[in-house]
Structure formats: C-alpha cells, structure tokens
C-alpha atoms as a PDB file:
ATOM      1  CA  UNK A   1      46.910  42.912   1.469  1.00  0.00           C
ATOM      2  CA  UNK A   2      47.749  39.458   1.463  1.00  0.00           C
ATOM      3  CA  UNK A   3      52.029  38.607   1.467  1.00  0.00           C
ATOM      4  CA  UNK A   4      53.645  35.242   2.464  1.00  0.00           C
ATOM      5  CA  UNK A   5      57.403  34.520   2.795  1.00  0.00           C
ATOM      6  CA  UNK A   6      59.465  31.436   2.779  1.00  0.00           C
ATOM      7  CA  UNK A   7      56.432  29.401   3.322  1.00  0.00           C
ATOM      8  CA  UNK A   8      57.323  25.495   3.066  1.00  0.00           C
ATOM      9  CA  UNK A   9      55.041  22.938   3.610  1.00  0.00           C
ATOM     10  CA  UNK A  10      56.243  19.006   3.975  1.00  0.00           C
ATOM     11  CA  UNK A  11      53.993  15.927   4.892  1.00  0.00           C
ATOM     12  CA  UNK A  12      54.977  12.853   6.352  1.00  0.00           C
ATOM     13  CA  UNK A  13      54.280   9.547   4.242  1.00  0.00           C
ATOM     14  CA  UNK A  14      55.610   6.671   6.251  1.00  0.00           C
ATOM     15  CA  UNK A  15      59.259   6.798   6.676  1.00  0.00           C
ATOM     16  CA  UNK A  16      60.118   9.867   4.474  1.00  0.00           C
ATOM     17  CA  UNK A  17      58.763  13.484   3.915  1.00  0.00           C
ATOM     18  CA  UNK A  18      57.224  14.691   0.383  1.00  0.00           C
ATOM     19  CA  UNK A  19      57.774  18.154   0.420  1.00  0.00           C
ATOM     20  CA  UNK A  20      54.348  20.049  -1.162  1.00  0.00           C
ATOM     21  CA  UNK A  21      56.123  23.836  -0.949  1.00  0.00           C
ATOM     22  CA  UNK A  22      59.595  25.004  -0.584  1.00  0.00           C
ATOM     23  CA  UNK A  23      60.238  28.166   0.483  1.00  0.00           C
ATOM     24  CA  UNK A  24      57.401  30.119  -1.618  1.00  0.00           C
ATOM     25  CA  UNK A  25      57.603  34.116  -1.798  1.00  0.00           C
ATOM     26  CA  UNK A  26      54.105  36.017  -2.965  1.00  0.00           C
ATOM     27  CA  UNK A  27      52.874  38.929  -2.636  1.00  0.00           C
ATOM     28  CA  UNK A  28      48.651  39.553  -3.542  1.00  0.00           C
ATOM     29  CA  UNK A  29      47.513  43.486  -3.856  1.00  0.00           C
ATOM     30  CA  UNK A  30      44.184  43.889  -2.921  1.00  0.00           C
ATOM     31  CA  UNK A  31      41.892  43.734  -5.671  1.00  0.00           C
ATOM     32  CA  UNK A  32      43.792  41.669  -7.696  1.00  0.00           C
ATOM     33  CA  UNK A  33      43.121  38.476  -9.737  1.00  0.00           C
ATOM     34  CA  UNK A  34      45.547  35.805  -9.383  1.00  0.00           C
ATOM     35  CA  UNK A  35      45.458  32.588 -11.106  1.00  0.00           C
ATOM     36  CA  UNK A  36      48.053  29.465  -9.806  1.00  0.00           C
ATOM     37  CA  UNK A  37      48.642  27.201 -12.604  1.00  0.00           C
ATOM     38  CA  UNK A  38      50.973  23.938 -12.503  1.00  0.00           C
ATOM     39  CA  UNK A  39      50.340  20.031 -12.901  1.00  0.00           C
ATOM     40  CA  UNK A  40      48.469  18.157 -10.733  1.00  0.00           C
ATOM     41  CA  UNK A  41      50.965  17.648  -7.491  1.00  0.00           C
ATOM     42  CA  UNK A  42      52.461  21.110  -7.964  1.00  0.00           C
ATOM     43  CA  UNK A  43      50.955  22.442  -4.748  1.00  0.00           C
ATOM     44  CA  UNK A  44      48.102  24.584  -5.884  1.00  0.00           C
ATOM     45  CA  UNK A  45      45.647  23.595  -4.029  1.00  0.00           C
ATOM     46  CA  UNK A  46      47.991  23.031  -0.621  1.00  0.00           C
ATOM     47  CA  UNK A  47      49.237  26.598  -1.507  1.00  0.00           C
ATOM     48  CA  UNK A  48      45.611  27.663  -1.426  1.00  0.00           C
ATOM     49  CA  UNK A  49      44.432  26.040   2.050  1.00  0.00           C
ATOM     50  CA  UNK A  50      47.692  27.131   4.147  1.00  0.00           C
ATOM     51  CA  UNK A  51      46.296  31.101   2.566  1.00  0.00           C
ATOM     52  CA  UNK A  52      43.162  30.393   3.743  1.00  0.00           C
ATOM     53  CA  UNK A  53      43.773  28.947   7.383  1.00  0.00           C
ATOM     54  CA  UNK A  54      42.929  25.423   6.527  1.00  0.00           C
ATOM     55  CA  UNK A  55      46.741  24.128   7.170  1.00  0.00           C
ATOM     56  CA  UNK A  56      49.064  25.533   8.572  1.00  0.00           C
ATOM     57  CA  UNK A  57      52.957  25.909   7.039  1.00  0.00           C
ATOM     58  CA  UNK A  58      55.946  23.948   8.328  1.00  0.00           C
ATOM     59  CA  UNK A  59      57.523  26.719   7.964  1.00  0.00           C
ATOM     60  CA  UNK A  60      57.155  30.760   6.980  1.00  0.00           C
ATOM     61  CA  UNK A  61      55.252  33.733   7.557  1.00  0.00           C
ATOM     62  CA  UNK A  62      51.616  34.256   5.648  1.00  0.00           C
ATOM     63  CA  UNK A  63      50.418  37.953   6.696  1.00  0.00           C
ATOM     64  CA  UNK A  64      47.029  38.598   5.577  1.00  0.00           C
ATOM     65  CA  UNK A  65      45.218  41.999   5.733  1.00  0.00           C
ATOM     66  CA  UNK A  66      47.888  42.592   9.142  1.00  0.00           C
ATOM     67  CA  UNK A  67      47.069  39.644  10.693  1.00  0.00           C
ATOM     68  CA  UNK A  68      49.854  36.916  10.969  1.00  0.00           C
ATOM     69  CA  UNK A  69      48.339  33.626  10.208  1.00  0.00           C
ATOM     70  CA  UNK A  70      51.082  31.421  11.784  1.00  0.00           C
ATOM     71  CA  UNK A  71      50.805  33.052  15.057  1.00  0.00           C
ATOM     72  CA  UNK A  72      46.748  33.040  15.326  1.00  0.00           C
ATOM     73  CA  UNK A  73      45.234  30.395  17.614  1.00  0.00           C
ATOM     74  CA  UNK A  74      42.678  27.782  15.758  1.00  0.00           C
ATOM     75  CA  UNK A  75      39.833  29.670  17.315  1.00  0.00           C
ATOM     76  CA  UNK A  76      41.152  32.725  15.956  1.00  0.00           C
ATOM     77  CA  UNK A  77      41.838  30.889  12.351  1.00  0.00           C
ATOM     78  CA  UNK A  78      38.513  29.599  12.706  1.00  0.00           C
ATOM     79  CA  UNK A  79      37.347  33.619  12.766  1.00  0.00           C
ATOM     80  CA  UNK A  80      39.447  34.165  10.145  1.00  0.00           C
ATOM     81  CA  UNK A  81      37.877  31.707   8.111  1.00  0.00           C
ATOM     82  CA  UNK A  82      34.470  32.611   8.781  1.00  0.00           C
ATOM     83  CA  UNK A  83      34.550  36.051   8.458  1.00  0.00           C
ATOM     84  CA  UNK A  84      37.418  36.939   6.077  1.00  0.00           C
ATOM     85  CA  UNK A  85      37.347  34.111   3.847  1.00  0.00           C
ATOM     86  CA  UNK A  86      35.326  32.656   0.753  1.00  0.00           C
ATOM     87  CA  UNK A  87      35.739  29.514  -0.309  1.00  0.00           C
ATOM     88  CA  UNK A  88      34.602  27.829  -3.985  1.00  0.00           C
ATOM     89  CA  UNK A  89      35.567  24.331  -4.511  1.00  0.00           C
ATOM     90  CA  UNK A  90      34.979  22.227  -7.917  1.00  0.00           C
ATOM     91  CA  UNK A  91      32.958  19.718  -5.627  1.00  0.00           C
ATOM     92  CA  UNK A  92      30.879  22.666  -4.445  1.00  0.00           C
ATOM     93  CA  UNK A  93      30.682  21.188  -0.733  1.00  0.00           C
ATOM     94  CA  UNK A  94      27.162  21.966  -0.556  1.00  0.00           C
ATOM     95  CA  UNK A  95      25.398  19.914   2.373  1.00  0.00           C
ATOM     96  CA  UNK A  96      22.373  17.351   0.686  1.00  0.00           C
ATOM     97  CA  UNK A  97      20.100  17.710   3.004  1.00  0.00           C
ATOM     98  CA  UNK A  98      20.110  21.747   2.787  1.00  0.00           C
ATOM     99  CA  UNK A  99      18.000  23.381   0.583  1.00  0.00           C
ATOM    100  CA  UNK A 100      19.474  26.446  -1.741  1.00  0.00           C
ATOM    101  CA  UNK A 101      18.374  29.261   0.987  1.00  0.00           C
ATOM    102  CA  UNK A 102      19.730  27.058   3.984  1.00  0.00           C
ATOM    103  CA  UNK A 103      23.527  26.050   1.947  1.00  0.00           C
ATOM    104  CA  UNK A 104      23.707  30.045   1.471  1.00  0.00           C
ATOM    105  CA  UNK A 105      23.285  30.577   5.418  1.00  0.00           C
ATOM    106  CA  UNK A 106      25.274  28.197   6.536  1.00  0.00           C
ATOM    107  CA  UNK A 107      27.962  30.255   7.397  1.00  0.00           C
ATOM    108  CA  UNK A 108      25.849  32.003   9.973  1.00  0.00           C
ATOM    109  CA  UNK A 109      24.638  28.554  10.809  1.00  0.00           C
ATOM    110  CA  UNK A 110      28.118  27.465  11.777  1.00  0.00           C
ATOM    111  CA  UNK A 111      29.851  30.066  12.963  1.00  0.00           C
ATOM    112  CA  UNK A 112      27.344  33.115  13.812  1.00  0.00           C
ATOM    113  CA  UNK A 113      28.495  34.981  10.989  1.00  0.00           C
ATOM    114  CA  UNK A 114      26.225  37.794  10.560  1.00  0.00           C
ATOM    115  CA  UNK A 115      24.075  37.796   7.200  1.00  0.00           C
ATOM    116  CA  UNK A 116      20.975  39.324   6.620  1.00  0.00           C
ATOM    117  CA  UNK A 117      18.471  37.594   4.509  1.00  0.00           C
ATOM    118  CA  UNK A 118      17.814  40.486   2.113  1.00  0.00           C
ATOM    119  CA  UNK A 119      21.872  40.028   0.766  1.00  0.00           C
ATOM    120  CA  UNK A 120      20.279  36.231   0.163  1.00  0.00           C
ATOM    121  CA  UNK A 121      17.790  37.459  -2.007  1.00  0.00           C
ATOM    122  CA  UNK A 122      19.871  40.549  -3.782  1.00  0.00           C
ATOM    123  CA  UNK A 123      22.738  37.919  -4.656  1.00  0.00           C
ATOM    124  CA  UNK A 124      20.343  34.426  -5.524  1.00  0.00           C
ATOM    125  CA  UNK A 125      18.557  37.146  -8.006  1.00  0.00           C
ATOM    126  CA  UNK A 126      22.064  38.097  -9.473  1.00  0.00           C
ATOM    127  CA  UNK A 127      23.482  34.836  -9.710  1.00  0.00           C
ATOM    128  CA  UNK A 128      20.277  33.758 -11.721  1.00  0.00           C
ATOM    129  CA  UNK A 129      19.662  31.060  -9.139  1.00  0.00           C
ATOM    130  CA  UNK A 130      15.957  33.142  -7.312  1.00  0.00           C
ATOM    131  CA  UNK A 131      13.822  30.038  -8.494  1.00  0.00           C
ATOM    132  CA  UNK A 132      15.798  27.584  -6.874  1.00  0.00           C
ATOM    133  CA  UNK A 133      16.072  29.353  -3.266  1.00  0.00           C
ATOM    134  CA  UNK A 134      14.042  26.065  -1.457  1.00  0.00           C
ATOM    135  CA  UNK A 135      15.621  23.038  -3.998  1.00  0.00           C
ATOM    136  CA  UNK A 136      17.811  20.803  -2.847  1.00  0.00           C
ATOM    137  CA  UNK A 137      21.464  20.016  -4.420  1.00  0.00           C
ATOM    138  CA  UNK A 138      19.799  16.832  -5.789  1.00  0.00           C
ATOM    139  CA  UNK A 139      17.411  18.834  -7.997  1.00  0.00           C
ATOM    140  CA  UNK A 140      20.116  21.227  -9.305  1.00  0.00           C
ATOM    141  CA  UNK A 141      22.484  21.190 -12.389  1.00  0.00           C
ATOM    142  CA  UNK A 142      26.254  21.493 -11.716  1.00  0.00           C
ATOM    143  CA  UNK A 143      26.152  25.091 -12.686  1.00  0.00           C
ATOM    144  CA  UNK A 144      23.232  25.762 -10.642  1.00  0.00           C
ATOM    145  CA  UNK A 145      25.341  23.922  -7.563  1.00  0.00           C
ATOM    146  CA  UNK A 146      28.496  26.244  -8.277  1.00  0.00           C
ATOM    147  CA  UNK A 147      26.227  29.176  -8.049  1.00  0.00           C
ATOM    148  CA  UNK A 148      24.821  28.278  -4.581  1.00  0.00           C
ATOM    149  CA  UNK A 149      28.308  27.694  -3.588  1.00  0.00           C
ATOM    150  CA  UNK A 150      29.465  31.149  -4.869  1.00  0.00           C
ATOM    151  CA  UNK A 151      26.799  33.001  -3.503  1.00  0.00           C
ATOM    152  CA  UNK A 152      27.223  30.986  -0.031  1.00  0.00           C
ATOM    153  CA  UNK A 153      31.631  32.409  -0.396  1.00  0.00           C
ATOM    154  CA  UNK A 154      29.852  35.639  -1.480  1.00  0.00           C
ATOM    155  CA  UNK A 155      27.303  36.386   1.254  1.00  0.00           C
ATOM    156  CA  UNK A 156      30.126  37.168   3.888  1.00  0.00           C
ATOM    157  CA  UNK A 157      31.316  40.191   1.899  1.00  0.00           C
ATOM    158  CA  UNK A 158      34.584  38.850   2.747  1.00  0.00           C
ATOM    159  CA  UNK A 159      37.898  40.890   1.649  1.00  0.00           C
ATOM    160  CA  UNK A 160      39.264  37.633  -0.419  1.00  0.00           C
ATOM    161  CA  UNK A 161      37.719  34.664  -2.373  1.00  0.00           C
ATOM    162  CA  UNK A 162      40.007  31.416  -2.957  1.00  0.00           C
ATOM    163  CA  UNK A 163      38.821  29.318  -5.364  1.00  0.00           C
ATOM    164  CA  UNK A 164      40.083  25.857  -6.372  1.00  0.00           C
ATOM    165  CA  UNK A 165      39.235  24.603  -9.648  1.00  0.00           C
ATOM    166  CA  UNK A 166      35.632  26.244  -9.563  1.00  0.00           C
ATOM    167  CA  UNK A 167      34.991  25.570 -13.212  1.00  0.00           C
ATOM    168  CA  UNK A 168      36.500  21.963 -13.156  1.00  0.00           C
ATOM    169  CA  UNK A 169      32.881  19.937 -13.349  1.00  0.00           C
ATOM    170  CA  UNK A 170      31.339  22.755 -15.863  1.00  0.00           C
ATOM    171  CA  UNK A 171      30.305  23.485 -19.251  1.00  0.00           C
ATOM    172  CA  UNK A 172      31.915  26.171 -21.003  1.00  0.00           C
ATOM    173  CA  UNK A 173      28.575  28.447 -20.881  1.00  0.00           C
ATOM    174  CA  UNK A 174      28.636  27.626 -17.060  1.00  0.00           C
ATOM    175  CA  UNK A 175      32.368  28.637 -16.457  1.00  0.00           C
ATOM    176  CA  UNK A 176      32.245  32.437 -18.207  1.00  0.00           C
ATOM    177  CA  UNK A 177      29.398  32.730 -16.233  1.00  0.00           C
ATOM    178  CA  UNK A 178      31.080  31.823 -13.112  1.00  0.00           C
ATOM    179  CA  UNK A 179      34.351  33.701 -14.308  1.00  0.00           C
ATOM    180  CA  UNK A 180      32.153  36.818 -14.710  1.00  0.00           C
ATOM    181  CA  UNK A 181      30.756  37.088 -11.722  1.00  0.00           C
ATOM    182  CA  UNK A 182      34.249  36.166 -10.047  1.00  0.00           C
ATOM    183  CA  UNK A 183      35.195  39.364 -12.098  1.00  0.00           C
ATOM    184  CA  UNK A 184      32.571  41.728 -11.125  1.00  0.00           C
ATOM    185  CA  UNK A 185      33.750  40.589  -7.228  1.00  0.00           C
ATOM    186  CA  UNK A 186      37.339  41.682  -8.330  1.00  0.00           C
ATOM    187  CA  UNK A 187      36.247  44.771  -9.766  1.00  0.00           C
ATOM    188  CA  UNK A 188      34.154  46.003  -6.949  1.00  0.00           C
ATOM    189  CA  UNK A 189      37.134  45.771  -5.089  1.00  0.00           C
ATOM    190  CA  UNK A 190      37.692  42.162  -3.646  1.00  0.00           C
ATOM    191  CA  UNK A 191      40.601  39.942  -4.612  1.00  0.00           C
ATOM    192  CA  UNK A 192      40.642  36.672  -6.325  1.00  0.00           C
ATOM    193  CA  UNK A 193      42.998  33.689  -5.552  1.00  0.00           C
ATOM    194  CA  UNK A 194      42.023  31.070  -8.443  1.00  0.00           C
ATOM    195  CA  UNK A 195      43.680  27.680  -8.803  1.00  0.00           C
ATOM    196  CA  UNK A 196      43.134  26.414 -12.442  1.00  0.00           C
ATOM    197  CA  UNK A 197      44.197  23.980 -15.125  1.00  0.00           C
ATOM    198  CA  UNK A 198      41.828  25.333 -17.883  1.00  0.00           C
ATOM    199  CA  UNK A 199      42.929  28.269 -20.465  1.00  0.00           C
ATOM    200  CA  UNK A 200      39.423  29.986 -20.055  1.00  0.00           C
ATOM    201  CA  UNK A 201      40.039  32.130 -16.756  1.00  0.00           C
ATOM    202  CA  UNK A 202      43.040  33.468 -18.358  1.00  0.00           C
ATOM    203  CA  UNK A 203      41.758  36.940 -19.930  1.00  0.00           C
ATOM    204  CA  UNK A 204      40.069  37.118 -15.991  1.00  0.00           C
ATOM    205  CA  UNK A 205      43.302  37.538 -14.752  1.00  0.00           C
ATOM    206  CA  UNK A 206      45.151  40.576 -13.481  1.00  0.00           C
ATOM    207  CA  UNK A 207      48.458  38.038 -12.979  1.00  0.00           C
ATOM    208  CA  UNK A 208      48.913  34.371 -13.610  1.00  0.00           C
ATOM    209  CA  UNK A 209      51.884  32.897 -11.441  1.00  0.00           C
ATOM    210  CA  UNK A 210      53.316  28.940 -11.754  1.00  0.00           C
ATOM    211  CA  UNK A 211      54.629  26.149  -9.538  1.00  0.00           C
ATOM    212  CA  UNK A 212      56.648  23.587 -10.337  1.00  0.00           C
ATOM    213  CA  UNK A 213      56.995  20.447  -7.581  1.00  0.00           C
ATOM    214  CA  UNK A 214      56.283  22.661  -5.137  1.00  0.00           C
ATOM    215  CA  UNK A 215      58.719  25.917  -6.006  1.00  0.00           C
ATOM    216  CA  UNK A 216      57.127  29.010  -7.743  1.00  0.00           C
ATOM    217  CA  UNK A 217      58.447  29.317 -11.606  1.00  0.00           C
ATOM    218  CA  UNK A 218      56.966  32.452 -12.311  1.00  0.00           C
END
C-alpha cells in the first residue's frame, strides 16, 4: 500500500544543513496501524508531511497505493491530497469563522472533492458531535474541535489517515474516544499513520516503529 525507500530530507539553516531524515526504509500494509514515536526533533512529524504530499524528500522514492509521489506534479499532489489523504492535527486547523457543518465540507469547498451531505450527518451522529453541526470552533470544547477535525479527514473516505499528535491538547476520556474511532477506521479497512508521544495509543497499534535524529531505530 504505502512503501518509501531511502527517503532523506535536509533543510537549510543559514550556512549549514540540519538533516531531519537520513535515508529512511518503511513499508505500511494496508489496513494497518502504525504509530512513530521519538523525541521532539526526531522527524515524526517531517516524516509524516513528505507521506502525505506536504514536502517533498531531498532525496528517495515514497510509492503510495502505485502512485510515485516524487515524480507527481503539485497539481497532481494537490489531488493526492484531497482525495487520498486525511489529515488530524493536535491544533485541529479548523477555520473560525466556519461553523461545524461548513469545517466538515471544506474539502469540497477547496478542492471539489465530492461529499454528499448525508455522509455529514451519518458521521457528525457517530462522532457524537449532531448538536453542534451549526457552532462555531469558539463555542466548542477541545474534544468537540478534534471531532470536527476527524470527521472533516473522515468524510473523504480516503484510503489513509495521518495523524500528528491528535490527542496532544486532550483529556484522557477525549483521547480513547478519539483512539476508538481511529480504530474502527482501521478495522473497516483503512490504515492509520499516528505520530505520538503519549503511552495511550499503544494497545491501538498493529506496529509501533522509532526514530532517532532523524534515522529509524526500530
């Protein structure tokens, strides 16, 4: 589903070059949950965005579901994005002046990505979120937030959610409900790419790999 080899990433800061990833081997089955562990600066999270088309790799292959990242143009990384990818962030990157029903469709807002509303309503009833379709992020709690931006990675039926740190700002009640419906995604089939600090999401897992200043450890 999902394999990347010799991927190395280095970024220039002022006269020398910190290297992020060096030459990083990894292959993700489909349906499978993978969590990335590894101190802050360890390359998690730049691990995560080269995987899902946000950066691209100085050097290295990333094939995903047959399609060779490195040699897409943007437009067709863009489609990639859109259409292939969800996305959960611990800062939830939901827009303020949205309301709950409008965060969820942004994705067809932006890119034409095709949704239909009833999936809006079948997956706000599910995530426990219904009575706050037409709030605003203001009027939400964090988990509430996390939930709108789950369902919003979720309404795309896309083949592979990354998530990075999605249970950072939450309470524990709020993150095994977030971990469980990550789950139930994995187990219908989906796969799960989870950057984490936290011990919680480990029973989730169906593999838990490591990196070290940049190299993978395990």
């Amino acid at each position: 589903m999902l394999e990347i080899q010799n991927i190395s990433k280095q970024f220039n800061s002022g006269k020398s070059n910190v290297t992020a990833l060096n030459s990083i081997n990894l292959k993700v089955e489909t349906s499978e949950f993978l969590l990335i562990k590894g101190e802050s600066g360890s390359g998690k999270s730049t691990l995560l965005f080269i995987l899902g088309g946000m950066l691209q790799p100085s050097s290295g292959t990333i094939v995903v579901n047959d399609k060779d990242l490195c040699k897409l143009s943007e437009k067709e990384r863009g489609s990639y994005r859109a259409n292939e990818i969800g996305f959960v962030f611990q800062s939830y990157h939901l827009l303020p002046y949205l309301n709950v029903f409008e965060n969820i469709m942004l994705p067809n807002t932006l890119t034409g990505a095709q949704i239909n509303e009833a999936d809006v309503f079948r997956i706000v009833e599910e995530l426990g979120i219904k009575d706050r379709l037409y709030h605003k992020p203001s009027q939400l709690s964090a988990g509430e937030k996390q939930r709108v931006a789950l369902a919003r990675a979720l309404i795309i039926n896309p083949s592979l959610i990354l998530a990075d740190e999605p249970t950072g700002n939450l309470d524990e009640k709020n993150t095994i409900d977030v971990m469980n419906y990550l789950k139930a995604y994995q187990e219908k089939g989906g796969t799960v790419i989870m950057v984490t600090h936290g011990h919680l999401a480990d029973t989730y897992a169906t593999r838990t790999i490591r990196l070290d200043k940049g190299q993978l450890i395990t």
